[in-house]
Protein backbone atom coordinates (compact mmCIF):
# COMPACT_ATOMS: atom_id res chain seq x y z
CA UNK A 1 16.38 13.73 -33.25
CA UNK A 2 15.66 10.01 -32.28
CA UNK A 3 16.04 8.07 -29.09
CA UNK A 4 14.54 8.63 -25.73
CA UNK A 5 16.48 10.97 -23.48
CA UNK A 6 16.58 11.64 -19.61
CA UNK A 7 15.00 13.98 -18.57
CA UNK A 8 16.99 17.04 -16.61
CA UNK A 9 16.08 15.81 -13.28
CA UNK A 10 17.71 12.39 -14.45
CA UNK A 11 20.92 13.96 -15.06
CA UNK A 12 21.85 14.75 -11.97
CA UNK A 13 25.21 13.76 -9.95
CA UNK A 14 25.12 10.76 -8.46
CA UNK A 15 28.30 8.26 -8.27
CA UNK A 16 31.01 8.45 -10.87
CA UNK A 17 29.66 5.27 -12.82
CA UNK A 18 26.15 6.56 -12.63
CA UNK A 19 26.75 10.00 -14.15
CA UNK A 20 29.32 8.34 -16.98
CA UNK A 21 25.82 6.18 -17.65
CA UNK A 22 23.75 9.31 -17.97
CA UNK A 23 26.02 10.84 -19.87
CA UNK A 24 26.66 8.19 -22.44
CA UNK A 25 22.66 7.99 -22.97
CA UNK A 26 23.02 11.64 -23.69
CA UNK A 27 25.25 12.00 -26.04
CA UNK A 28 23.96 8.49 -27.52
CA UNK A 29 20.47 9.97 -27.93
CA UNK A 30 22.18 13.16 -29.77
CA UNK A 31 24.51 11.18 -32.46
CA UNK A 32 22.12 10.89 -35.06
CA UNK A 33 21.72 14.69 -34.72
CA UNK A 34 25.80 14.93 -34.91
CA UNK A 35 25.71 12.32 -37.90
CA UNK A 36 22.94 14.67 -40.05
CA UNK A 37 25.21 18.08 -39.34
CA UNK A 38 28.65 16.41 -39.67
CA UNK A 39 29.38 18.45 -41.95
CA UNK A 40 28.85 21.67 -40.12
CA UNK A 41 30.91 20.63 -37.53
CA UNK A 42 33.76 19.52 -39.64
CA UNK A 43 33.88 23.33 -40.50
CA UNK A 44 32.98 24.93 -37.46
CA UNK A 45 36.28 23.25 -36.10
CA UNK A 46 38.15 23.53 -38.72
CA UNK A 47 40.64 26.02 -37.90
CA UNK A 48 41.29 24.49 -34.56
CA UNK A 49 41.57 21.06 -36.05
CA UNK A 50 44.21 22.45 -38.17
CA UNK A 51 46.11 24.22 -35.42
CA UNK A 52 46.12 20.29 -33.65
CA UNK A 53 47.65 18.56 -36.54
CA UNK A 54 50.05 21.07 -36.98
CA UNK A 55 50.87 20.96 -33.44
CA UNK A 56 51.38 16.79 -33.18
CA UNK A 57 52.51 16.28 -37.08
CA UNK A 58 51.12 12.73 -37.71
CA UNK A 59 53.35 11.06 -39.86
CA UNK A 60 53.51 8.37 -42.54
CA UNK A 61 53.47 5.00 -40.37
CA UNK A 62 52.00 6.30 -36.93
CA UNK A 63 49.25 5.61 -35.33
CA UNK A 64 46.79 8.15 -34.33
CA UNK A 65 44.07 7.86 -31.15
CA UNK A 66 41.03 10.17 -31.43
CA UNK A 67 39.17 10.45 -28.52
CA UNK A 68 35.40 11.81 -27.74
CA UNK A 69 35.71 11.85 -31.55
CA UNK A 70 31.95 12.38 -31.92
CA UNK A 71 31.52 11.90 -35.91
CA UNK A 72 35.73 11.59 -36.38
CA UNK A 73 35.81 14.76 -38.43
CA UNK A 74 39.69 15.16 -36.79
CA UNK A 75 40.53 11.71 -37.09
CA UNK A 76 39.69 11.45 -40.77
CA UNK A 77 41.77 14.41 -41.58
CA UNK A 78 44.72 12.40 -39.50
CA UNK A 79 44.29 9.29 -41.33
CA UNK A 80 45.40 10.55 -44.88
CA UNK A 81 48.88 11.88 -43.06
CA UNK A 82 49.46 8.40 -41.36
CA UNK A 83 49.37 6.69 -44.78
CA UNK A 84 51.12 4.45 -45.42
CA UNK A 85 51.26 2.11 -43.00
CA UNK A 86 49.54 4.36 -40.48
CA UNK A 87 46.90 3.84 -38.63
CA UNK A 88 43.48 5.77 -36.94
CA UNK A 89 41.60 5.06 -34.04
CA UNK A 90 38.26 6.59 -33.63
CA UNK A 91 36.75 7.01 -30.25
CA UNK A 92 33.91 7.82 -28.34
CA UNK A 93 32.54 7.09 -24.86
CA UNK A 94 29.29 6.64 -26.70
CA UNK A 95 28.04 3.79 -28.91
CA UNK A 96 26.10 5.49 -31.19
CA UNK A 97 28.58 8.36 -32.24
CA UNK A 98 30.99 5.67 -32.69
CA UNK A 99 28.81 3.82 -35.23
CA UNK A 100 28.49 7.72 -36.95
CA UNK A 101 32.14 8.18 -37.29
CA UNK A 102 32.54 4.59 -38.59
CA UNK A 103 29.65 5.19 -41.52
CA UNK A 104 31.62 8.47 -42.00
CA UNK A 105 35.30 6.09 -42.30
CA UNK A 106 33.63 3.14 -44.72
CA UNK A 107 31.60 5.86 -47.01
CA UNK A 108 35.73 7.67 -47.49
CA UNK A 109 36.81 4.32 -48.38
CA UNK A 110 39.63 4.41 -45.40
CA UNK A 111 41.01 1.48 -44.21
CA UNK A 112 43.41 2.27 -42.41
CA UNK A 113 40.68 3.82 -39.85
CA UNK A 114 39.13 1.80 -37.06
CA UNK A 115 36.10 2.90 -35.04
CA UNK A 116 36.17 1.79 -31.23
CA UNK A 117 34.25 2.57 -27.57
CA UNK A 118 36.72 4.14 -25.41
CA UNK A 119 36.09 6.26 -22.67
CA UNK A 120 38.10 9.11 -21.91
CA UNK A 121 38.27 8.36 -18.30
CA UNK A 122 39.48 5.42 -18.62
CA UNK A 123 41.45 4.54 -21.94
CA UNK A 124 41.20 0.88 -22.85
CA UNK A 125 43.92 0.81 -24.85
CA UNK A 126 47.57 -0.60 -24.26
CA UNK A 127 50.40 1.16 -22.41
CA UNK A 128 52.68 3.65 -25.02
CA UNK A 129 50.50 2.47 -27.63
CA UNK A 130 50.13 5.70 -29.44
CA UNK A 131 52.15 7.94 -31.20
CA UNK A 132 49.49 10.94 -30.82
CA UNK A 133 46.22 11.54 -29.11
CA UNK A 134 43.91 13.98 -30.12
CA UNK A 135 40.71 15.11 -28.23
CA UNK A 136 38.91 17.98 -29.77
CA UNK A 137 35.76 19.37 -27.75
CA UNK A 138 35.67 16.28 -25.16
CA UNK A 139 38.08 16.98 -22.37
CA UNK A 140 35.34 19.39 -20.45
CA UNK A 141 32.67 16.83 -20.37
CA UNK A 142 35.17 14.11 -18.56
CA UNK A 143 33.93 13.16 -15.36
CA UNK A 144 37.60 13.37 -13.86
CA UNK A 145 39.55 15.19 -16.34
CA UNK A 146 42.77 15.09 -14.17
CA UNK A 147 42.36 11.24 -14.43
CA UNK A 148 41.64 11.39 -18.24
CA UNK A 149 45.18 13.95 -18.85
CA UNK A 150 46.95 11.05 -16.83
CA UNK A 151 45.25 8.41 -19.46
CA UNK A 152 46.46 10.20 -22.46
CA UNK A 153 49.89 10.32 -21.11
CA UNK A 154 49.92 6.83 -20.27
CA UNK A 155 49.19 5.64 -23.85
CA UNK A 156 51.10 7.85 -25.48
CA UNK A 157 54.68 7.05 -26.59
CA UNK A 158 57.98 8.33 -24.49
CA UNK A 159 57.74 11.72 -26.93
CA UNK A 160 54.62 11.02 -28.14
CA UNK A 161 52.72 13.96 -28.72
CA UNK A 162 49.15 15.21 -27.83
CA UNK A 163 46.41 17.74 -28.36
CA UNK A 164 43.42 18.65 -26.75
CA UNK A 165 40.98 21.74 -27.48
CA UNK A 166 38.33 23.02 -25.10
CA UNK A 167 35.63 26.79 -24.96
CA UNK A 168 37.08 29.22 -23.81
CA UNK A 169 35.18 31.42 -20.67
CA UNK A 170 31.59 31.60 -21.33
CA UNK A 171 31.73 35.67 -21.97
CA UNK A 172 33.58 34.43 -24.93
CA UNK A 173 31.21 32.40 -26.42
CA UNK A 174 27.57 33.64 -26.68
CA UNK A 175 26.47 31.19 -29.26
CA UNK A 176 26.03 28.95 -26.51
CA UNK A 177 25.68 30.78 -23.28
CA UNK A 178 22.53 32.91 -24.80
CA UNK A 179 20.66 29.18 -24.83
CA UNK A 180 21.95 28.34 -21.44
CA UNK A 181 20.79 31.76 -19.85
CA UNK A 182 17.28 31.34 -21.27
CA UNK A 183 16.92 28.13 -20.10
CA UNK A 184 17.70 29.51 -17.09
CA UNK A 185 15.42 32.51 -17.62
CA UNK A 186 12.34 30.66 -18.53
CA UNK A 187 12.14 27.59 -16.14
CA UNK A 188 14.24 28.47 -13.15
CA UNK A 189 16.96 25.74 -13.45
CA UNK A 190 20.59 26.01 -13.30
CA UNK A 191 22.12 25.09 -16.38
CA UNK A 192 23.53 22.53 -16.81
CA UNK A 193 22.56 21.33 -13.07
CA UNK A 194 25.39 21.02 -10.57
CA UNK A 195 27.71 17.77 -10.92
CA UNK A 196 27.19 17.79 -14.30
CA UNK A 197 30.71 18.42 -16.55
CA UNK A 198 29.74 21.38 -18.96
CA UNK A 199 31.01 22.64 -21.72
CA UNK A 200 33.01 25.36 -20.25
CA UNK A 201 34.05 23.16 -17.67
CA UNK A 202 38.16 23.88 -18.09
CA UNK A 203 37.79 27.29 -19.66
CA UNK A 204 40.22 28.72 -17.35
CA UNK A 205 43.39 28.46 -19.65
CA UNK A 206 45.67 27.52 -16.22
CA UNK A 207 43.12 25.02 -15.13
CA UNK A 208 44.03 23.04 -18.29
CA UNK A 209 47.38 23.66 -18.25
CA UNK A 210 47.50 22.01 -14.60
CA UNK A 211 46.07 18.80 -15.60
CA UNK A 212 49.23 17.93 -17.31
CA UNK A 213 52.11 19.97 -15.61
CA UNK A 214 53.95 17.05 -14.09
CA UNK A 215 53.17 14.51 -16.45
CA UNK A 216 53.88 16.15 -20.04
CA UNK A 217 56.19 18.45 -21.29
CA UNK A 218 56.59 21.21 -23.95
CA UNK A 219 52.85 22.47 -23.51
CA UNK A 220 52.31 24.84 -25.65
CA UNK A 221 48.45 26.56 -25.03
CA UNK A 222 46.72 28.33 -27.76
CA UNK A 223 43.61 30.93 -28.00
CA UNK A 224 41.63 30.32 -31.04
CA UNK A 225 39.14 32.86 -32.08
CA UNK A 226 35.97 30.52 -33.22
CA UNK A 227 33.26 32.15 -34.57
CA UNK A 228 29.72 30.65 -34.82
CA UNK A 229 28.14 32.03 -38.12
CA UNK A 230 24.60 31.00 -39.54
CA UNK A 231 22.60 32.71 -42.31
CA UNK A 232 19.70 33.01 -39.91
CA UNK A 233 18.41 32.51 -36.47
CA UNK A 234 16.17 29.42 -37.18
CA UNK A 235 19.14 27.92 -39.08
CA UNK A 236 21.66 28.09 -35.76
CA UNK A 237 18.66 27.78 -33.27
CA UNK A 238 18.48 24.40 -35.05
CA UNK A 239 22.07 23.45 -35.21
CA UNK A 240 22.79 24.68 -31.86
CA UNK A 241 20.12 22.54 -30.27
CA UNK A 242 20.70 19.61 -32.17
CA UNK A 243 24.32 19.29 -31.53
CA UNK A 244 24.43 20.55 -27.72
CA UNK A 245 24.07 17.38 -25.77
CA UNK A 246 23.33 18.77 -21.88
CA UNK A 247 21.19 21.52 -23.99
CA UNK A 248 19.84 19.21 -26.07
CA UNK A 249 18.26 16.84 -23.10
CA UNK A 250 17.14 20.00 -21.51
CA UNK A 251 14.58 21.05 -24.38
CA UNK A 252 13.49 17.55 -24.61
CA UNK A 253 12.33 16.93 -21.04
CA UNK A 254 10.29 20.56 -21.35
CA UNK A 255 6.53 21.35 -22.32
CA UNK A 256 6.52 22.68 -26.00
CA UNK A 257 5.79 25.90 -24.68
CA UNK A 258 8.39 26.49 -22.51
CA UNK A 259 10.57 25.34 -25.61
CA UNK A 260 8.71 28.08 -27.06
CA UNK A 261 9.64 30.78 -24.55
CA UNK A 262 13.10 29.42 -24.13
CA UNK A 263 13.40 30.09 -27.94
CA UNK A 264 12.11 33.59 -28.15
CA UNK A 265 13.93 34.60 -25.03
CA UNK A 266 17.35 33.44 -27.01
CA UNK A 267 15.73 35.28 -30.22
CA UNK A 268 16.29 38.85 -28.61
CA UNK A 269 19.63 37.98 -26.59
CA UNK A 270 20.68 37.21 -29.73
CA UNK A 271 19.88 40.24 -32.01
CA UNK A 272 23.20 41.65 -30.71
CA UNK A 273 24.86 39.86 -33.08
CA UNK A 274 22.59 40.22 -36.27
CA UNK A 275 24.38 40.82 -39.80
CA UNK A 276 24.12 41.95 -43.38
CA UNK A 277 24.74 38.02 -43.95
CA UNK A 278 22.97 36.42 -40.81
CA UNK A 279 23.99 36.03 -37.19
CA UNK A 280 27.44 35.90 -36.12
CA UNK A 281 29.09 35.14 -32.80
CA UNK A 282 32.40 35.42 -31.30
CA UNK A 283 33.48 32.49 -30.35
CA UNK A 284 37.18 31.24 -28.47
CA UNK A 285 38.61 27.84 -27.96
CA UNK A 286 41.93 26.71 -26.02
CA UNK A 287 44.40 24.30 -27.30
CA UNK A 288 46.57 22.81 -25.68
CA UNK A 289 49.50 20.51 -27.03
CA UNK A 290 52.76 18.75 -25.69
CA UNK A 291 54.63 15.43 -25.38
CA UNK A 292 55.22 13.02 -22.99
CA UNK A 293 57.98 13.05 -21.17
């Protein structure tokens, strides 16, 4: 991992453009982690990224807006079904996964894929100038994410069509809570600290829903099962740190040996969910698709 981070007591709530600052160093100082384990993520999601295409159907001469695209796994698998004459945007609130997803775009060879700084809360893009929007993992880490359902809308199309994917409740996914609790366990700290969007931040299926009654229609929701599978502890330990910005910034700003302690406190939590083949976790996300109106 490169960069310098803030440490936890830096990202705390302060005023809306102050936090979106924070934030972006975050998940700036994370992105070469996200570029090394693209890969991994690309399959992790998968199955949900499926479920959105399916859902919005790019087709041959559309243009598709990913946002909070981190390394554009979703948006690369769009831009083959926009072809020809289609069109991709990649986004991300954050330079630096920007520049990841755009290595990612010129290594495929894609040109009809475009990597750009948006932020979520605030969509610089053009009035219905979108025929879908996708958001995969992103929504629960905007800083108003009624604001940001009202900026998809906006750019989409009249019967343009959208998807967004979110975690479930945290009971549901222990890959990640384990971490949180022993963070908790070991120094004392709420996790992520208050103010702070986290990653189960609209994992209350009617929350979601709400942010775009009244300005969508046809919204369809969707439990996924998503289950977090690694051949060993180290190798998800690793993966889950790496790729967990709030987490991430946490275990940076801490003495190696409360890393340490952190790390064997999540080693027994997680023997609950030891295989013949490694560790693996339940995991649930919830998708959510519809149109504009």
């Amino acid at each position: 991992m490169s960069g310098t981070m803030p440490r936890l007591q830096e990202v705390a709530p302060g005023s809306p453009a102050e936090l979106e600052a924070r934030l972006r160093a975050m998940w700036d100082a994370v992105a070469p982690s996200w570029a090394e384990h693209a890969a991994y993520a690309d399959a992790r999601g998968a199955e949900v990224g499926e479920l959105m295409l399916a859902a919005t159907g790019p087709r041959a001469g559309e243009t598709v807006l990913e946002l909070a695209c981190g390394t554009g796994g979703l948006g690369l698998a769009a831009a083959e079904r926009v072809a020809p004459g289609g069109a991709v945007v990649l986004s991300d609130f954050a330079p630096e996964m920007v520049a990841a997803a755009a290595v990612r775009a010129e290594a495929l060879g894609l040109d009809n894929v475009v990597a750009r700084t948006l932020d979520l809360d605030h969509i610089d893009e053009p009035d219905e100038s979108c025929d879908v929007v996708l958001c995969r993992e992103g929504l629960m880490f905007a800083v108003d994410p009624a604001g940001a359902a009202r900026e998809i809308v906006r750019v989409l199309r009249p019967g343009g069509r959208f998807a967004v994917a979110v975690w479930g409740p945290p009971a549901d996914n222990p890959w990640l809570t384990i971490v949180f609790e022993a963070v908790a366990a070991v120094t004392g700290r709420v996790v992520p600290p208050p103010g702070v969007p986290t990653p189960f931040s609209l994992s209350e299926a009617d929350r979601l829903v709400e942010l775009f009654t009244g300005v969508a229609r046809d919204l369809v929701l969707t439990e996924v099962p998503v289950p977090a599978r690694a051949g060993s502890f180290d190798d998800w330990w690793t993966r889950t740190s790496a790729l967990a910005g709030p987490l991430a910034t946490i275990l940076q700003s801490l003495r190696a040996e409360a890393r340490d302690a952190i790390r064997e406190h999540a080693r027994e939590r997680a023997r609950e969910y030891e295989t013949a083949q490694g560790l693996e976790f339940p995991g649930l996300a919830l998708v959510l698709s519809g149109r504009r109106r």
